[in-house]
PDB file of N, CA and C in Angstrom:
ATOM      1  N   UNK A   1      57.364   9.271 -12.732  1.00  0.00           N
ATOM      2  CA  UNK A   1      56.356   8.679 -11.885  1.00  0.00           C
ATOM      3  C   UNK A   1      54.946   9.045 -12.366  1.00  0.00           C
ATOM      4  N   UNK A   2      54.847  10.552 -12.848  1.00  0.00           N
ATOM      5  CA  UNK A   2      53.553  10.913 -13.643  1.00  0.00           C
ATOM      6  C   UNK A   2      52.744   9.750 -14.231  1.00  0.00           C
ATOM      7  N   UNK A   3      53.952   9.497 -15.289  1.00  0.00           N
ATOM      8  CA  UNK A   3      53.172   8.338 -16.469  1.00  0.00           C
ATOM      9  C   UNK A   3      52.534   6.867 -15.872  1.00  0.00           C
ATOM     10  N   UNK A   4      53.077   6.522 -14.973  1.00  0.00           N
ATOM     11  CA  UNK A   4      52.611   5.380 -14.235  1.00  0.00           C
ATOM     12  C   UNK A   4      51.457   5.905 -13.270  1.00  0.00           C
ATOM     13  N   UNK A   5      50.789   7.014 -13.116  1.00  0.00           N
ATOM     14  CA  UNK A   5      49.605   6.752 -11.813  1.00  0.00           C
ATOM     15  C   UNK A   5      48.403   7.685 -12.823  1.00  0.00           C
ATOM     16  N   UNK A   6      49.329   8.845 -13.541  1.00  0.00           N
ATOM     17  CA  UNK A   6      48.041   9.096 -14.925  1.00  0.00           C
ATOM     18  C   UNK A   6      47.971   8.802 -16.065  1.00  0.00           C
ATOM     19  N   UNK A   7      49.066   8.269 -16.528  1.00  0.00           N
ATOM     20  CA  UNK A   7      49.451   7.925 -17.873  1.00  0.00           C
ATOM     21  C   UNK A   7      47.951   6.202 -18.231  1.00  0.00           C
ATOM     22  N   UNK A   8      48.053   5.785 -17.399  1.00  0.00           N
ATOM     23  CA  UNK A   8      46.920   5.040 -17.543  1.00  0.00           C
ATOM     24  C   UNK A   8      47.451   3.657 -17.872  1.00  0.00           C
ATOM     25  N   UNK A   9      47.715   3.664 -18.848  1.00  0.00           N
ATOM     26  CA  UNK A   9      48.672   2.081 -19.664  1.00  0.00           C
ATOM     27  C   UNK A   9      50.113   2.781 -20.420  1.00  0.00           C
ATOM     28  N   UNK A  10      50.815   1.997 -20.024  1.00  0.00           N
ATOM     29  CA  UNK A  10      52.696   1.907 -20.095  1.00  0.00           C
ATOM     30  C   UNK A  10      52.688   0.575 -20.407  1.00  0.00           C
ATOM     31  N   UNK A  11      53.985   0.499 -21.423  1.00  0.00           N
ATOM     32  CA  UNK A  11      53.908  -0.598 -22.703  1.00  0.00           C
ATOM     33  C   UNK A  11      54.644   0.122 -23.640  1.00  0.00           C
ATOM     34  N   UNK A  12      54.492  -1.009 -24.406  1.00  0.00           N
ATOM     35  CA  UNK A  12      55.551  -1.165 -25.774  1.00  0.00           C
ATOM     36  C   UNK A  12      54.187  -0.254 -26.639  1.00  0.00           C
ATOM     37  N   UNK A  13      54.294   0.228 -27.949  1.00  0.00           N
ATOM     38  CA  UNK A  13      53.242   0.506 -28.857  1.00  0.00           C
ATOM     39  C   UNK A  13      52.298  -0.264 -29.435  1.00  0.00           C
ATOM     40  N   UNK A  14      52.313  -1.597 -29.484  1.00  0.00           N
ATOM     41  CA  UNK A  14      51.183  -2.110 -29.658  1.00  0.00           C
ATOM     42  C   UNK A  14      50.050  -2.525 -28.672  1.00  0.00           C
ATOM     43  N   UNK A  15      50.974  -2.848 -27.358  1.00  0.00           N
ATOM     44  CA  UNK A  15      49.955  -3.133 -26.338  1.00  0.00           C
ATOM     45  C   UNK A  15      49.130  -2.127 -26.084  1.00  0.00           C
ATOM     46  N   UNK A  16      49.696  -1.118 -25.989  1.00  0.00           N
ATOM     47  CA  UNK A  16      48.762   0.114 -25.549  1.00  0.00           C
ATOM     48  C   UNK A  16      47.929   0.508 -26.693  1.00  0.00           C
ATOM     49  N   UNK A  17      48.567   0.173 -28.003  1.00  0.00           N
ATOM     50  CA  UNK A  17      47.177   0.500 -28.968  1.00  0.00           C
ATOM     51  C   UNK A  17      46.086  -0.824 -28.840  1.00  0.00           C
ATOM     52  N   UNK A  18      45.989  -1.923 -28.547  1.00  0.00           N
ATOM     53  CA  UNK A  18      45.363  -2.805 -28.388  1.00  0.00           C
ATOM     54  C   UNK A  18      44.457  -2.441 -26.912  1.00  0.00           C
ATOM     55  N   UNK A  19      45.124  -1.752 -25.681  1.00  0.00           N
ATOM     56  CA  UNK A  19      44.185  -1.550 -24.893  1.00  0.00           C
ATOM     57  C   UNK A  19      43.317  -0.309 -25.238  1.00  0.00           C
ATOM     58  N   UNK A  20      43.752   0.234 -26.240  1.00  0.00           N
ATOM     59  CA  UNK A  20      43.186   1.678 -26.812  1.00  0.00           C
ATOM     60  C   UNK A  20      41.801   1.204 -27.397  1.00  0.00           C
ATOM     61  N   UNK A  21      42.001  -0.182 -28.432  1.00  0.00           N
ATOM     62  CA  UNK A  21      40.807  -0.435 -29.120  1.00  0.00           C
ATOM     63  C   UNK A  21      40.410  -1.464 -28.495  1.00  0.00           C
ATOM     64  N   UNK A  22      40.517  -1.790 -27.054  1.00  0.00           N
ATOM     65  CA  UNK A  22      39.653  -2.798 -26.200  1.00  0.00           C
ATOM     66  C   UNK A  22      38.793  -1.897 -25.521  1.00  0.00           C
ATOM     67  N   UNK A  23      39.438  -0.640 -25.265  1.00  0.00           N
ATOM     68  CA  UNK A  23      38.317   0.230 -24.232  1.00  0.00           C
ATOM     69  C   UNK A  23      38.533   1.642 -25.223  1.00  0.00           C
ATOM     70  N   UNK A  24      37.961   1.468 -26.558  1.00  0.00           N
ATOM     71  CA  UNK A  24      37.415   2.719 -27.427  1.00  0.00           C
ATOM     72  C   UNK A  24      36.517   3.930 -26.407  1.00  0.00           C
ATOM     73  N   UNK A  25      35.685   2.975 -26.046  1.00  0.00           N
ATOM     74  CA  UNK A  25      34.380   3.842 -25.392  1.00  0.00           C
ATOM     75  C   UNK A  25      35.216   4.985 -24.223  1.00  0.00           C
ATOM     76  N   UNK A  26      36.285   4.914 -24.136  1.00  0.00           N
ATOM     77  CA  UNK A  26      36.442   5.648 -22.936  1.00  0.00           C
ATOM     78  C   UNK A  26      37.235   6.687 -23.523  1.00  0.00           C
ATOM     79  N   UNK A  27      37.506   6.822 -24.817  1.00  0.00           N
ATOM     80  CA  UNK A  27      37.841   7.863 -25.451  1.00  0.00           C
ATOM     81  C   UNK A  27      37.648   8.836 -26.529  1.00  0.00           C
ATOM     82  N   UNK A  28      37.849  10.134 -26.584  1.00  0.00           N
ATOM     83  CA  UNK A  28      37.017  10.635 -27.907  1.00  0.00           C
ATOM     84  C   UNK A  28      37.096  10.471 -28.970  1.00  0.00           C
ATOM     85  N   UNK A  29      36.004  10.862 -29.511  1.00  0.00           N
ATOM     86  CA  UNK A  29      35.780  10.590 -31.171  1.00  0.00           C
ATOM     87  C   UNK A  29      36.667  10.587 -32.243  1.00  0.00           C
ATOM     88  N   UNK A  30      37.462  11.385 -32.043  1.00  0.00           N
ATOM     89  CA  UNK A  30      38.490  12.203 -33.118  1.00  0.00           C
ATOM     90  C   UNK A  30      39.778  11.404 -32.710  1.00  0.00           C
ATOM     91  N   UNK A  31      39.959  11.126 -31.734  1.00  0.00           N
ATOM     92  CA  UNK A  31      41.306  10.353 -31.334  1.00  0.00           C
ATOM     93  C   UNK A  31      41.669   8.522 -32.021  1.00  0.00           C
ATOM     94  N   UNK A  32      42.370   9.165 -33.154  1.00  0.00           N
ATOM     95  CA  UNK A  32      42.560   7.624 -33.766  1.00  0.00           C
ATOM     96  C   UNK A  32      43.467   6.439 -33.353  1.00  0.00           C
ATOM     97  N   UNK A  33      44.386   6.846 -32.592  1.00  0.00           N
ATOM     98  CA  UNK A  33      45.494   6.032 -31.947  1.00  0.00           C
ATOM     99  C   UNK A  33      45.355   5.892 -30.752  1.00  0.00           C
ATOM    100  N   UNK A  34      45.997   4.834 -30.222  1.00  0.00           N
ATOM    101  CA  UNK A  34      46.382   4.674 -28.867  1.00  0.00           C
ATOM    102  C   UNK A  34      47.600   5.478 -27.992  1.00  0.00           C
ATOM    103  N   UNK A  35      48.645   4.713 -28.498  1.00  0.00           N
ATOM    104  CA  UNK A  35      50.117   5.000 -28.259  1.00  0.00           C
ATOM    105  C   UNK A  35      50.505   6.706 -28.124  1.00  0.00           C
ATOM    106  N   UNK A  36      51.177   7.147 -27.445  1.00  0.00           N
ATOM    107  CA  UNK A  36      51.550   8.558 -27.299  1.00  0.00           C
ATOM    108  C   UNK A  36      53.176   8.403 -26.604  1.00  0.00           C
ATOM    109  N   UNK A  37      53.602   9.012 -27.316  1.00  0.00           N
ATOM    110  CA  UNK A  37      55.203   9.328 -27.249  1.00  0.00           C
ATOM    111  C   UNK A  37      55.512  10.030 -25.586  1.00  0.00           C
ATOM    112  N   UNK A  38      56.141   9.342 -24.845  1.00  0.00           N
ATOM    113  CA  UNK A  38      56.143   9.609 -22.977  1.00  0.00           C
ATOM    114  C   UNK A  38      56.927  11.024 -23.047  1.00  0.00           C
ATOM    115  N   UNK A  39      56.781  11.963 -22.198  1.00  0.00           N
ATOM    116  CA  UNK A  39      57.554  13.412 -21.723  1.00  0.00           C
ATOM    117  C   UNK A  39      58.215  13.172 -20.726  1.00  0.00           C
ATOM    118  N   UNK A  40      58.604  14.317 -20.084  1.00  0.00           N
ATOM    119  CA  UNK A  40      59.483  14.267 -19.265  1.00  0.00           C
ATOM    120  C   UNK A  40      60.386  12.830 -18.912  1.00  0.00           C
ATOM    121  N   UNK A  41      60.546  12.743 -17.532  1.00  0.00           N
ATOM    122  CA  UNK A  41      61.857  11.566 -17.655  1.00  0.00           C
ATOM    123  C   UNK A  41      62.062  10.400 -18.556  1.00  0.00           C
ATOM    124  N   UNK A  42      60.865  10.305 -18.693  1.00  0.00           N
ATOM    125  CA  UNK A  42      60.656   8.697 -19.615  1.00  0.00           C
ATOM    126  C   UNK A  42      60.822   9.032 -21.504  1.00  0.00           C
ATOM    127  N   UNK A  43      60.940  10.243 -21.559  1.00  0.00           N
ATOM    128  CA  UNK A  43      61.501  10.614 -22.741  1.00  0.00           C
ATOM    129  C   UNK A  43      62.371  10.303 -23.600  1.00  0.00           C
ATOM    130  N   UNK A  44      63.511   9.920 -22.474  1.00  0.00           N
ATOM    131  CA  UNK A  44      64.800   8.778 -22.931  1.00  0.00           C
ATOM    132  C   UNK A  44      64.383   7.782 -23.175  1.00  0.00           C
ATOM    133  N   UNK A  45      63.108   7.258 -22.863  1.00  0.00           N
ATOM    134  CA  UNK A  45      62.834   5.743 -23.735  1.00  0.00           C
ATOM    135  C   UNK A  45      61.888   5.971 -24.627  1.00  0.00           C
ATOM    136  N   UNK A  46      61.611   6.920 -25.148  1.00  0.00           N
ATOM    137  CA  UNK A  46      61.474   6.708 -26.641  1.00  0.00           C
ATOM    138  C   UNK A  46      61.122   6.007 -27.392  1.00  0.00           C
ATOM    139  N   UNK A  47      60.387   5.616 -28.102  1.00  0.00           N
ATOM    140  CA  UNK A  47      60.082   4.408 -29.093  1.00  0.00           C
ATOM    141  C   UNK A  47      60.385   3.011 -28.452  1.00  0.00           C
ATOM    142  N   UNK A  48      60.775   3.292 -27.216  1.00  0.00           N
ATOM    143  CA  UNK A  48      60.776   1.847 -26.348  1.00  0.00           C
ATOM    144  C   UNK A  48      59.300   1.642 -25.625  1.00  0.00           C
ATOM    145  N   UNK A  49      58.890   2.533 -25.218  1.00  0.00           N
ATOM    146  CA  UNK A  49      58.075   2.748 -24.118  1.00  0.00           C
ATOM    147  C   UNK A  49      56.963   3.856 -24.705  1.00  0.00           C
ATOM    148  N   UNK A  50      55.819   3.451 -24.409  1.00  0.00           N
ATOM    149  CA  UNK A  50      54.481   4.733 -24.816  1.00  0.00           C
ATOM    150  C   UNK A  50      53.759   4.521 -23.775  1.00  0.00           C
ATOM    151  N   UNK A  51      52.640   5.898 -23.550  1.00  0.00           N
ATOM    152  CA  UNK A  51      51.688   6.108 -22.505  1.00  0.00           C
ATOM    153  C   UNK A  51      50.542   5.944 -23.739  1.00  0.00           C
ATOM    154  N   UNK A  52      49.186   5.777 -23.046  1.00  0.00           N
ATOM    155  CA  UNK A  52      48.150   6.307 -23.393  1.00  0.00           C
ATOM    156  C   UNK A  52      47.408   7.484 -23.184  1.00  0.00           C
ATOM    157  N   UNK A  53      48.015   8.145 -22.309  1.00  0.00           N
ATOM    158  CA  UNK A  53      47.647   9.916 -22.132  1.00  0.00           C
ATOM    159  C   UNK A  53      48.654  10.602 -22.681  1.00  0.00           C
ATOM    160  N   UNK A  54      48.628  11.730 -23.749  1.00  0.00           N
ATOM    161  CA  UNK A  54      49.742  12.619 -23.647  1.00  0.00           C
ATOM    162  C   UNK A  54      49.438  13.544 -22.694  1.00  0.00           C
ATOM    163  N   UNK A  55      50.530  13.581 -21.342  1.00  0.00           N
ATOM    164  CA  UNK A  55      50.388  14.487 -20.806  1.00  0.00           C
ATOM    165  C   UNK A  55      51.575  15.717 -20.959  1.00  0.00           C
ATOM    166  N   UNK A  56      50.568  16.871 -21.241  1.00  0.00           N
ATOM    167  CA  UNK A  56      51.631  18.052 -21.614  1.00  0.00           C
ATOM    168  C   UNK A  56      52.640  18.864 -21.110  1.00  0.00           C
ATOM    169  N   UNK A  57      52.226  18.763 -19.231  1.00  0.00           N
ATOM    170  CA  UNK A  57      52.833  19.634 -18.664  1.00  0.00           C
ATOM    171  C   UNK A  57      53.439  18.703 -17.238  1.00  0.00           C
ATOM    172  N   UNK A  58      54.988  18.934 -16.819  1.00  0.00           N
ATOM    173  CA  UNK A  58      56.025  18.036 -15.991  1.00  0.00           C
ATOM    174  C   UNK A  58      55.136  18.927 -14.755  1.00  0.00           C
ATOM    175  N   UNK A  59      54.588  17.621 -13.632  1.00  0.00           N
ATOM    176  CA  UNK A  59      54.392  18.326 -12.655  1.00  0.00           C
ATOM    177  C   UNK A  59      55.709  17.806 -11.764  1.00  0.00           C
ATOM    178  N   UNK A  60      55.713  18.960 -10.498  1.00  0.00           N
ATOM    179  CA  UNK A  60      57.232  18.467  -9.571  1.00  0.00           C
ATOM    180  C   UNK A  60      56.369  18.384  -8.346  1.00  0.00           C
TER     181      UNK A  60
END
């Protein structure tokens, strides 16, 4: 549930790199990609499914 209310954009890997370089400005300098590999539950989808936040830590 994390990834859907902070994860920001959920999607396949290109969509989310396409909303990555539609709204650049809202992210830092050094960050070249969009796409980020999902944690916790959504982990099992894998290369199906990417966030645009990596978030590091499973809250309960």
């Amino acid at each position: 549930m994390r990834h859907f209310t902070d994860g920001s954009v959920i999607g396949g890997r290109e969509f989310v790199d396409e909303v990555f370089r539609s709204s650049r400005d809202y992210f830092g300098p050094q960050r070249r990609t969009g796409a980020r590999k999902p944690r916790g539950a959504l982990q099992a989808l894998e290369g199906e499914i990417w966030t645009a936040r990596d978030l590091k830590k499973d809250v309960v």
